[in-house]
C-alpha atoms as a PDB file:
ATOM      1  CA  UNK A   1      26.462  24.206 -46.230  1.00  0.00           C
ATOM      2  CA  UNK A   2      26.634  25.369 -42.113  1.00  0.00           C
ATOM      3  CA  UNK A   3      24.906  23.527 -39.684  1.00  0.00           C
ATOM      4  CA  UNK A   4      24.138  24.380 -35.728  1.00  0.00           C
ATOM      5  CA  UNK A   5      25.291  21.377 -33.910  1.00  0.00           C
ATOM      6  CA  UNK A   6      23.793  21.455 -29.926  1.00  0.00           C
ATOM      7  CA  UNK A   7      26.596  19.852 -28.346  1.00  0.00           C
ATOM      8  CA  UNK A   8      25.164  20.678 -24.925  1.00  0.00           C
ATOM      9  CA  UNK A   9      21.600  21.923 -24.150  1.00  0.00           C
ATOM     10  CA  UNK A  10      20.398  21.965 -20.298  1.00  0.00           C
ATOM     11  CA  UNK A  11      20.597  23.571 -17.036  1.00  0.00           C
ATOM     12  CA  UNK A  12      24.109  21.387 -16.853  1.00  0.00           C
ATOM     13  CA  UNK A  13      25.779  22.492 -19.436  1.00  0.00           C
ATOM     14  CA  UNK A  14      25.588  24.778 -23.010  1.00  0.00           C
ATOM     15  CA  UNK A  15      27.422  24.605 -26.183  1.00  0.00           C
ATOM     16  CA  UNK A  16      26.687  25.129 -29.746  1.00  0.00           C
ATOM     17  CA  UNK A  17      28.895  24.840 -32.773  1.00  0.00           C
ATOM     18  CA  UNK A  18      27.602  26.569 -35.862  1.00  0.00           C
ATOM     19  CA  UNK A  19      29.944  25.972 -39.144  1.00  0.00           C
ATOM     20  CA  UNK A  20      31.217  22.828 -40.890  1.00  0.00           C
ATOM     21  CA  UNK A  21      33.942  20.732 -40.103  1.00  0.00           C
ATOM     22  CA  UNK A  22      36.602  23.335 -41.863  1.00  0.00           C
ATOM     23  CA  UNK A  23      35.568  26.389 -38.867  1.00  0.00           C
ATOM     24  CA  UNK A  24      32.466  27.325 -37.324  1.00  0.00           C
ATOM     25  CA  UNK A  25      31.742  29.484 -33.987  1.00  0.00           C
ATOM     26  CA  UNK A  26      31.404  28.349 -30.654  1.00  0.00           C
ATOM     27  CA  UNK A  27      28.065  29.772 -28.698  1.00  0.00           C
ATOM     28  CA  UNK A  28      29.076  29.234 -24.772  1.00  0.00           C
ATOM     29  CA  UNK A  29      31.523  26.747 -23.586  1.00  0.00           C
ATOM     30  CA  UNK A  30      29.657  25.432 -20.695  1.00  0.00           C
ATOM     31  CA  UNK A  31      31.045  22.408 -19.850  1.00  0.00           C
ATOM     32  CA  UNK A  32      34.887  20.774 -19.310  1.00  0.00           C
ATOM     33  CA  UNK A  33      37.111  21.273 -22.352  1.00  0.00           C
ATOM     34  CA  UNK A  34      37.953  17.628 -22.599  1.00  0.00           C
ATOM     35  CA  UNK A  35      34.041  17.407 -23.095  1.00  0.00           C
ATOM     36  CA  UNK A  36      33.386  19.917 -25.286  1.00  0.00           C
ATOM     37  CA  UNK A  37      36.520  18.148 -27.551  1.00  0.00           C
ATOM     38  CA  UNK A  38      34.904  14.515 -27.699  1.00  0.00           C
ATOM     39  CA  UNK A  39      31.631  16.234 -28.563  1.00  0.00           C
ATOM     40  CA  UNK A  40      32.800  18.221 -31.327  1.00  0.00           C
ATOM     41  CA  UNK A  41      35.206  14.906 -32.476  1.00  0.00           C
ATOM     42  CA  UNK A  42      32.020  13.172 -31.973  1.00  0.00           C
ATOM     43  CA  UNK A  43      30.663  15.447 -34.871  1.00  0.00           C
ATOM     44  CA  UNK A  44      33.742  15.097 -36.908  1.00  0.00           C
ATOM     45  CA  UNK A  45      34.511  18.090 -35.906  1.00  0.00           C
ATOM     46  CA  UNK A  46      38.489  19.340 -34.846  1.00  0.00           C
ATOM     47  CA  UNK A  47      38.564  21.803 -31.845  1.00  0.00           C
ATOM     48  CA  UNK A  48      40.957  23.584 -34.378  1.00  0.00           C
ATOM     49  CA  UNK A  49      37.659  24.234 -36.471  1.00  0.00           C
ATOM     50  CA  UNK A  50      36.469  26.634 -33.238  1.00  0.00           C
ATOM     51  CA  UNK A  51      37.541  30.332 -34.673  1.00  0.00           C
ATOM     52  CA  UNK A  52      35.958  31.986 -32.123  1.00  0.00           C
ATOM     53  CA  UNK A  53      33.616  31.775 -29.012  1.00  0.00           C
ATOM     54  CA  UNK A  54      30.305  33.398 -28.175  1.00  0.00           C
ATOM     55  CA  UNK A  55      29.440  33.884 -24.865  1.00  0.00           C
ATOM     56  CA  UNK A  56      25.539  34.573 -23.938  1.00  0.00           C
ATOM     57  CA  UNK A  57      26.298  35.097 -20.187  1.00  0.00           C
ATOM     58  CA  UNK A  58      27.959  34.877 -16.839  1.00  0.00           C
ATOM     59  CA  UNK A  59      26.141  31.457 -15.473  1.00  0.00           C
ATOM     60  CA  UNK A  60      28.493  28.355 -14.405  1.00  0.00           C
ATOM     61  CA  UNK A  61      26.316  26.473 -17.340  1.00  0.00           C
ATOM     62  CA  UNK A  62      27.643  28.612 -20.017  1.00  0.00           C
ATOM     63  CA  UNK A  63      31.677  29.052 -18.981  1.00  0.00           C
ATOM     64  CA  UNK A  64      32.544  26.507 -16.771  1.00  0.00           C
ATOM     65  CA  UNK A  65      34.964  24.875 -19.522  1.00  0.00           C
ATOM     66  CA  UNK A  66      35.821  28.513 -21.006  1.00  0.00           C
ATOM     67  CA  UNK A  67      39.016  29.009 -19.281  1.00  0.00           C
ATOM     68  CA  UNK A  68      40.649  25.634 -20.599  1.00  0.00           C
ATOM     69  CA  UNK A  69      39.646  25.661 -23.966  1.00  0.00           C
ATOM     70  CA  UNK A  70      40.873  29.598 -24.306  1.00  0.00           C
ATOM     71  CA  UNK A  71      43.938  28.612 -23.173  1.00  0.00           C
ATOM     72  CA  UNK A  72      43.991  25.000 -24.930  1.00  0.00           C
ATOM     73  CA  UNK A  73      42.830  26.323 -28.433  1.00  0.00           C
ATOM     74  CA  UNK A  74      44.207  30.282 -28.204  1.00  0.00           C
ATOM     75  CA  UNK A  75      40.945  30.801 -29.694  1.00  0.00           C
ATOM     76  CA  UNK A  76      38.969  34.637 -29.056  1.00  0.00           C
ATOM     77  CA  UNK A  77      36.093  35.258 -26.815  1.00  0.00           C
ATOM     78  CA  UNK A  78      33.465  37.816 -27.627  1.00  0.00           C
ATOM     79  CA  UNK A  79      30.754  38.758 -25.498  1.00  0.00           C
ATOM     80  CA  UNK A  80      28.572  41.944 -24.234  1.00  0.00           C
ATOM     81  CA  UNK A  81      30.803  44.799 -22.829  1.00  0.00           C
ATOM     82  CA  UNK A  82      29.579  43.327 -18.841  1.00  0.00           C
ATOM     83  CA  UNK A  83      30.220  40.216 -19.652  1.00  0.00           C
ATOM     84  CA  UNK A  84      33.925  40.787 -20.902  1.00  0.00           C
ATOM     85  CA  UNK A  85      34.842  42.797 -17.979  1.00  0.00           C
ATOM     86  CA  UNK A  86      32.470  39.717 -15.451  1.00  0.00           C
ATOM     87  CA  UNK A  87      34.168  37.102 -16.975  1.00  0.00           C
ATOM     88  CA  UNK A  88      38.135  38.917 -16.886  1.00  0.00           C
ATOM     89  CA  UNK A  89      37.432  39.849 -13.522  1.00  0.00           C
ATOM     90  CA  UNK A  90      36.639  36.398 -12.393  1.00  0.00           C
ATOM     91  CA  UNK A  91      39.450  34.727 -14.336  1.00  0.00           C
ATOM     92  CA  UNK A  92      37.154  32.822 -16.882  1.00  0.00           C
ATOM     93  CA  UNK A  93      39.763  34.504 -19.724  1.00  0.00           C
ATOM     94  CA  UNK A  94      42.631  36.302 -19.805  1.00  0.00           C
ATOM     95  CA  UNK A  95      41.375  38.734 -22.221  1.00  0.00           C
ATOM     96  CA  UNK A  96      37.857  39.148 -24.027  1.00  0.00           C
ATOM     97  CA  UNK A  97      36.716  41.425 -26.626  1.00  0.00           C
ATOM     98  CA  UNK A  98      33.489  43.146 -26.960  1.00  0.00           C
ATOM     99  CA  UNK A  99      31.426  42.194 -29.722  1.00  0.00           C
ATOM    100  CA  UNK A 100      29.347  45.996 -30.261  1.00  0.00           C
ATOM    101  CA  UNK A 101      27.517  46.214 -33.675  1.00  0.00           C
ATOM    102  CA  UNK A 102      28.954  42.690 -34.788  1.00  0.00           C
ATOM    103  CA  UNK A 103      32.005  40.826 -35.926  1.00  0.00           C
ATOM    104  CA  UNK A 104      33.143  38.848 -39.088  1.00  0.00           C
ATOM    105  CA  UNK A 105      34.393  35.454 -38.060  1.00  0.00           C
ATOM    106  CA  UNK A 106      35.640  33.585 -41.316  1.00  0.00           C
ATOM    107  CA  UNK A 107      32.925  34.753 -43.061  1.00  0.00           C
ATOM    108  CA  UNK A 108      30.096  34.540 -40.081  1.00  0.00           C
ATOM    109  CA  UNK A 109      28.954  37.887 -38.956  1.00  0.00           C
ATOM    110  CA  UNK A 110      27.737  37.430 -35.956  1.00  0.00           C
ATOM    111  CA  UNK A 111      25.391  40.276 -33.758  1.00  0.00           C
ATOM    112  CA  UNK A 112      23.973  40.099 -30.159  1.00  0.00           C
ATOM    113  CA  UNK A 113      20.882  41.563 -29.149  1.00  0.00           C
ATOM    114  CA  UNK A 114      19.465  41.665 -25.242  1.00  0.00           C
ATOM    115  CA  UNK A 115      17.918  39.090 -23.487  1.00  0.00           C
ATOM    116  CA  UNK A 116      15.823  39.422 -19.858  1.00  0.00           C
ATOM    117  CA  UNK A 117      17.741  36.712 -17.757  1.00  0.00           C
ATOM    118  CA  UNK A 118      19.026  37.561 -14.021  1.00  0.00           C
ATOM    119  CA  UNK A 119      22.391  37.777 -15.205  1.00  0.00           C
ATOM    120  CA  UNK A 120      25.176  40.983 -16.083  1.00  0.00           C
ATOM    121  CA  UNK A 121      24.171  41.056 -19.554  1.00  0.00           C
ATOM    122  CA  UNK A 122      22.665  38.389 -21.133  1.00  0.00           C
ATOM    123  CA  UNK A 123      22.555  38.173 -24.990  1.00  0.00           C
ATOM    124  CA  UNK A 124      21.251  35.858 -28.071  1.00  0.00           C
ATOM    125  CA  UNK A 125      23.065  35.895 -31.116  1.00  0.00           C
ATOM    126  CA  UNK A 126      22.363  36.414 -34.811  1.00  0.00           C
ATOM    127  CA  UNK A 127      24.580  34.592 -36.847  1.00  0.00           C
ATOM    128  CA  UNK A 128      24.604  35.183 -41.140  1.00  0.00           C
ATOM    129  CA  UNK A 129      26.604  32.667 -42.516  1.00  0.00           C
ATOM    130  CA  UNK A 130      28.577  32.513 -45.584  1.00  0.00           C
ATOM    131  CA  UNK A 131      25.970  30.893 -48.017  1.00  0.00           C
ATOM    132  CA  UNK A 132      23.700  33.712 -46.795  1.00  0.00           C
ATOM    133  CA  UNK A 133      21.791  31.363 -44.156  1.00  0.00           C
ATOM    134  CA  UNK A 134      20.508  33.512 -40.783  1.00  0.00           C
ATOM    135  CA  UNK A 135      19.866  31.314 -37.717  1.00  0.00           C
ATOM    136  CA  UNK A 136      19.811  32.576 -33.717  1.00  0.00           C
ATOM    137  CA  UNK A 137      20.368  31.049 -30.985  1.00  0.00           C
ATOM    138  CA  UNK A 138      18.273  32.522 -28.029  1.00  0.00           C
ATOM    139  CA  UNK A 139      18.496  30.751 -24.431  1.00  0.00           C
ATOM    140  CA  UNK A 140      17.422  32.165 -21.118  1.00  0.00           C
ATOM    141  CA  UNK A 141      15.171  34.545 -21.203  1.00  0.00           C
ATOM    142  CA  UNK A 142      11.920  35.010 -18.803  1.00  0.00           C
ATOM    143  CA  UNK A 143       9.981  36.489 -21.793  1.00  0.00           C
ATOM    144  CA  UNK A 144       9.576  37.113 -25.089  1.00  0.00           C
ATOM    145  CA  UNK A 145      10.623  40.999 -25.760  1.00  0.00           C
ATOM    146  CA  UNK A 146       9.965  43.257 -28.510  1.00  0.00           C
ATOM    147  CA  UNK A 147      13.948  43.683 -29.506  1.00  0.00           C
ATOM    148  CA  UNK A 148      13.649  39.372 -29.254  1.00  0.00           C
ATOM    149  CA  UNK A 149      11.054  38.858 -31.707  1.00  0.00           C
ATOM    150  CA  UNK A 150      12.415  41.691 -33.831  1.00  0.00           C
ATOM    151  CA  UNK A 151      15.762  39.702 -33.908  1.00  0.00           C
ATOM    152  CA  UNK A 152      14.595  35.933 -34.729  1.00  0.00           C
ATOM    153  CA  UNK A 153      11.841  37.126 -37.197  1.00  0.00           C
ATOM    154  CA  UNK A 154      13.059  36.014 -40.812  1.00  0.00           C
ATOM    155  CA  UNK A 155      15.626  33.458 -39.436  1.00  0.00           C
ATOM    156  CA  UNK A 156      16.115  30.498 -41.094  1.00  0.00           C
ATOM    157  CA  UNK A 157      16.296  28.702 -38.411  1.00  0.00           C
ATOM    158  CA  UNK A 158      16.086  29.345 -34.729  1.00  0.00           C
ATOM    159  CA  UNK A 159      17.208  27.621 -31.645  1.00  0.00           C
ATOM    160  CA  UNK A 160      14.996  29.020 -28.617  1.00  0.00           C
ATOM    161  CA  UNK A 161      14.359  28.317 -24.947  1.00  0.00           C
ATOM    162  CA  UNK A 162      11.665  25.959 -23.931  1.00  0.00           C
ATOM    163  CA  UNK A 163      12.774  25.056 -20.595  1.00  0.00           C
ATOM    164  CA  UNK A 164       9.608  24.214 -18.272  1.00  0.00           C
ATOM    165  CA  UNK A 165       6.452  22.705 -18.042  1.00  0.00           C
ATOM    166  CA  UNK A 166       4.347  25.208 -15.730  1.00  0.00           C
ATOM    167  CA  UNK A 167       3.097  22.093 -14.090  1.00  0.00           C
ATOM    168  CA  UNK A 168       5.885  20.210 -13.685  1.00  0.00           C
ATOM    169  CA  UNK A 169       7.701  23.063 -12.018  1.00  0.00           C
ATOM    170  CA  UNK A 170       5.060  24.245  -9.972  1.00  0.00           C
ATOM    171  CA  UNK A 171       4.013  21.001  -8.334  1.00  0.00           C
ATOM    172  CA  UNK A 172       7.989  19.453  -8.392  1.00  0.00           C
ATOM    173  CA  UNK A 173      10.282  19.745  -5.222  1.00  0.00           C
ATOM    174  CA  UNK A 174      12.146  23.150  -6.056  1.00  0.00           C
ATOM    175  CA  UNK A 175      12.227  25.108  -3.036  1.00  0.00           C
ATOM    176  CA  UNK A 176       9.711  28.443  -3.653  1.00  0.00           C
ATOM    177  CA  UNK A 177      12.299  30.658  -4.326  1.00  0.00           C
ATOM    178  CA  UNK A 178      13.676  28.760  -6.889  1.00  0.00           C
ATOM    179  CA  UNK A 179      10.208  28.482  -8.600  1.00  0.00           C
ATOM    180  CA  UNK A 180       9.827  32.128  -8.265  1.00  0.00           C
ATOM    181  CA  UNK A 181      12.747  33.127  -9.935  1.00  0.00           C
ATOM    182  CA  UNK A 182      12.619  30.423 -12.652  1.00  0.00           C
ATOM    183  CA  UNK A 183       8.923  31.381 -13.581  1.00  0.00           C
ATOM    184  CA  UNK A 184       9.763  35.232 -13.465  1.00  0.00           C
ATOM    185  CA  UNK A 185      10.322  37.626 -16.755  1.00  0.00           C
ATOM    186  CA  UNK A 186      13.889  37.391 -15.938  1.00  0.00           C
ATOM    187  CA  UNK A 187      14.218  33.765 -15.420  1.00  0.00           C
ATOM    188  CA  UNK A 188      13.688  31.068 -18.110  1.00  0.00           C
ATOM    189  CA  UNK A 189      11.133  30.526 -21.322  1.00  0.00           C
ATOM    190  CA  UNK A 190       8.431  28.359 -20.766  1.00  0.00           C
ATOM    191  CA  UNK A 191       7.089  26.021 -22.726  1.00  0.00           C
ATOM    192  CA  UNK A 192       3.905  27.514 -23.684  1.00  0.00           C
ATOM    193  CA  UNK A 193       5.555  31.000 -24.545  1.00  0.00           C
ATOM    194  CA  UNK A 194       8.074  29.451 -26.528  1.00  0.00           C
ATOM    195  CA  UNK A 195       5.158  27.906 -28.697  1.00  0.00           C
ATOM    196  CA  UNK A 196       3.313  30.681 -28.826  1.00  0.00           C
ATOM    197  CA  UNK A 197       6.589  32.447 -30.302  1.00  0.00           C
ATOM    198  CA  UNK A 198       7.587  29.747 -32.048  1.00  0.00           C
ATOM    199  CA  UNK A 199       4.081  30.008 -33.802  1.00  0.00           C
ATOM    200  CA  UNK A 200       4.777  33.573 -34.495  1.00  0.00           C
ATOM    201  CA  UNK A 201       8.417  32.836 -36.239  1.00  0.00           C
ATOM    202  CA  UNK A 202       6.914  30.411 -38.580  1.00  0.00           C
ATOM    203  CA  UNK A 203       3.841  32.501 -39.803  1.00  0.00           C
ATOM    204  CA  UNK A 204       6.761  34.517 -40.789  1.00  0.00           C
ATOM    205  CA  UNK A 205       9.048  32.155 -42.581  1.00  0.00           C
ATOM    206  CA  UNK A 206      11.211  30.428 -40.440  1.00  0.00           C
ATOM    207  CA  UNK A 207      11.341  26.820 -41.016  1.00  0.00           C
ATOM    208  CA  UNK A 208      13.732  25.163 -38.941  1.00  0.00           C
ATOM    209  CA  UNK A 209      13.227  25.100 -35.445  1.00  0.00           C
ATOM    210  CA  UNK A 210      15.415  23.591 -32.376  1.00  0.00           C
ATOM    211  CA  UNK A 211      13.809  23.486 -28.800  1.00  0.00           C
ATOM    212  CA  UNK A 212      16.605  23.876 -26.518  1.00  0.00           C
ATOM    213  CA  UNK A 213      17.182  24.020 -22.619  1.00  0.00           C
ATOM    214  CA  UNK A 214      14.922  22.183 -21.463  1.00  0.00           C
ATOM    215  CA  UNK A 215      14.723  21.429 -17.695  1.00  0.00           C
ATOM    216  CA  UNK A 216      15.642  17.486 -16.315  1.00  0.00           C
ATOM    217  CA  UNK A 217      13.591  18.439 -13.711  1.00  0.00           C
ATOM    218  CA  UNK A 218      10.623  20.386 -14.800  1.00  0.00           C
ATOM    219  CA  UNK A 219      10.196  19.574 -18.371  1.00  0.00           C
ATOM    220  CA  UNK A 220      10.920  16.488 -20.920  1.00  0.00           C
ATOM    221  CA  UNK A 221      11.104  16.513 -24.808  1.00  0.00           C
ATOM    222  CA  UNK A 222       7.954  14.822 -25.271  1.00  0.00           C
ATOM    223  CA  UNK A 223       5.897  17.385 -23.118  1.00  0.00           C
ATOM    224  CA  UNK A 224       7.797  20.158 -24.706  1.00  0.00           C
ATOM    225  CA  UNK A 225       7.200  18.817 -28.629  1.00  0.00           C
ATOM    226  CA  UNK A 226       3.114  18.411 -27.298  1.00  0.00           C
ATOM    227  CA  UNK A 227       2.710  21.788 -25.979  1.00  0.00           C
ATOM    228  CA  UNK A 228       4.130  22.852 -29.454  1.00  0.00           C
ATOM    229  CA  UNK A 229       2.123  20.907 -31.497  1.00  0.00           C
ATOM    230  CA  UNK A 230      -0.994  21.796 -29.716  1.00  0.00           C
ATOM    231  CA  UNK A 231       0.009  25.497 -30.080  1.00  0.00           C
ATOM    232  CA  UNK A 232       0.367  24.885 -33.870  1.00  0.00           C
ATOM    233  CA  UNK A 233      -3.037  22.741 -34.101  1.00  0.00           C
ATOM    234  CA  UNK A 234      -3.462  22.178 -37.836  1.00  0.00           C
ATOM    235  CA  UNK A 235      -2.442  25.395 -38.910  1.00  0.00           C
ATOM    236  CA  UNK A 236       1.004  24.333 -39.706  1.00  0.00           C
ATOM    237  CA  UNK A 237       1.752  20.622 -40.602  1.00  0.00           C
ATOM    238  CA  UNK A 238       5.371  19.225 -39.511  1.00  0.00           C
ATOM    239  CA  UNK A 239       8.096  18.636 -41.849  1.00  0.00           C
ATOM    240  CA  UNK A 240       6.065  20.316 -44.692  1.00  0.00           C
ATOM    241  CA  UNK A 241       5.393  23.998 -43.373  1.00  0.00           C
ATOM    242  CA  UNK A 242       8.092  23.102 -40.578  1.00  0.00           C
ATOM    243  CA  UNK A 243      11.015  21.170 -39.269  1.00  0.00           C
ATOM    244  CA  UNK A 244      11.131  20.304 -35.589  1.00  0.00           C
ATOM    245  CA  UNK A 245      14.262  19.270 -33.333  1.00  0.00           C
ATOM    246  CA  UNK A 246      14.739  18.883 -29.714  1.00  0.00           C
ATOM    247  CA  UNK A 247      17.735  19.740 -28.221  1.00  0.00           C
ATOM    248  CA  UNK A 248      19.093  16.721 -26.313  1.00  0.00           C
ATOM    249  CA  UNK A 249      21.019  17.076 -23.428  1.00  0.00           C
ATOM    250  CA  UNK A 250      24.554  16.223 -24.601  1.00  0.00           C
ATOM    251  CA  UNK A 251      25.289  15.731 -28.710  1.00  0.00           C
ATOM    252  CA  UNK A 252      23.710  12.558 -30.104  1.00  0.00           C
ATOM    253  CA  UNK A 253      26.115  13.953 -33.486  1.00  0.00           C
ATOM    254  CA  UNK A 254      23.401  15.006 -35.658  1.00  0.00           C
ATOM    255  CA  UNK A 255      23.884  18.205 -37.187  1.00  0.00           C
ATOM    256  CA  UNK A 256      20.455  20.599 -38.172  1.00  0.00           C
ATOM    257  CA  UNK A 257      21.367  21.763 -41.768  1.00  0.00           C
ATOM    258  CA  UNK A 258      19.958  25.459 -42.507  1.00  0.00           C
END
């Protein structure tokens, strides 16, 4: 039975095993190798379980530890056609390969559809596994699009953005700027769209949901599980129409089964 493991979930650093401890997928590799080993160990998991690695985008937070862990683990990289040809021309791999209508990796077919983020290409991923589980993993995104919510309906479980507290960010000590781009529709999810989707996804089946990304600075796992909750009101009652994980920031080894 495959399980999504966050390994790494924050501005600092992303990575997400989906499989078992006998091979799985990678999604992003955005921290050191040596880290991303002692979190998957931490798991029970062997690096030599990694058949493949999913990248969502160009960002330091999601391929700073690519490079190493190619070379380490002679493992492939897929990605969106930019994103292959961003990440060989900046040396993050030596060679990449595009993942187009979807690829079979030991029995998980994976598929990438488009995500609004000020980045080359950004992507989320689909991922059917081999017991005929479908969960996505969806990060970065200023907004909720039409191709999005077409691609996480009928998931059985989805990992999605809820990275700030509107308050929090406007009223912290990020320069303007950095508000304004963080806030825009191609900057990050906040928490009140991400329940309002989330609210969506689960009047339509999905049952297992992961909050993920969340800001150190303009958000916290409490204020991001009450925004939800209010969102839900007593429509929905947790752990009977709904299961309910937040990301933490690096792997506390608990594994979401789906």
């Amino acid at each position: 039975m495959a399980r999504i493991y966050p390994l790494f979930s924050s501005s600092s650093g992303n990575a997400h095993f989906i499989g078992t401890p006998a091979g799985g997928i990678l999604i992003d590799a955005g921290v050191s190798c040596r880290r991303l080993v002692n979190a998957l160990r931490l798991n029970d998991i062997g690096p030599e379980a990694v058949r493949a690695v999913f990248i969502t985008h160009d960002h330091s937070d999601h391929v700073s530890g690519l490079r190493v862990f190619e070379n380490c683990f002679n493992v492939p990289v897929y990605a969106s056609a930019g994103t292959v040809g961003w990440l060989c021309d900046n040396g993050h791999i030596s060679e990449g390969r595009e993942i187009g209508g979807g690829v079979d990796v030991g029995g998980y077919f994976v598929t990438s559809f488009r995500t609004p983020h000020d980045a080359v290409e950004s992507v989320g991923y689909k991922i059917h596994t081999p017991d005929g589980k479908i969960c996505c993993v969806c990060t970065d995104l200023g907004h909720i699009t039409e191709e999005v919510d077409s691609e996480l309906k009928g998931s059985d479980l989805v990992l999605l953005e809820s990275n700030y507290d509107e308050s929090m960010l406007r009223n912290g000590s990020y320069p303007y700027i950095l508000k304004q781009r963080i806030s825009s529709s191609f900057g990050h999810l906040s928490n009140a769209d991400s329940s309002r989707e989330v609210r969506s996804l689960i009047e339509n089946g999905t049952r297992r949901i992961i909050l993920g990304h969340l800001s150190r600075e303009n958000n916290t796992p409490r204020i991001a599980e009450n925004t939800l909750i209010r969102e839900l009101g007593s429509d929905f009652v947790r752990n009977r129409d709904y299961m309910l994980t937040i990301a933490p920031v690096e792997t506390e080894g608990l594994g979401v089964v789906f």
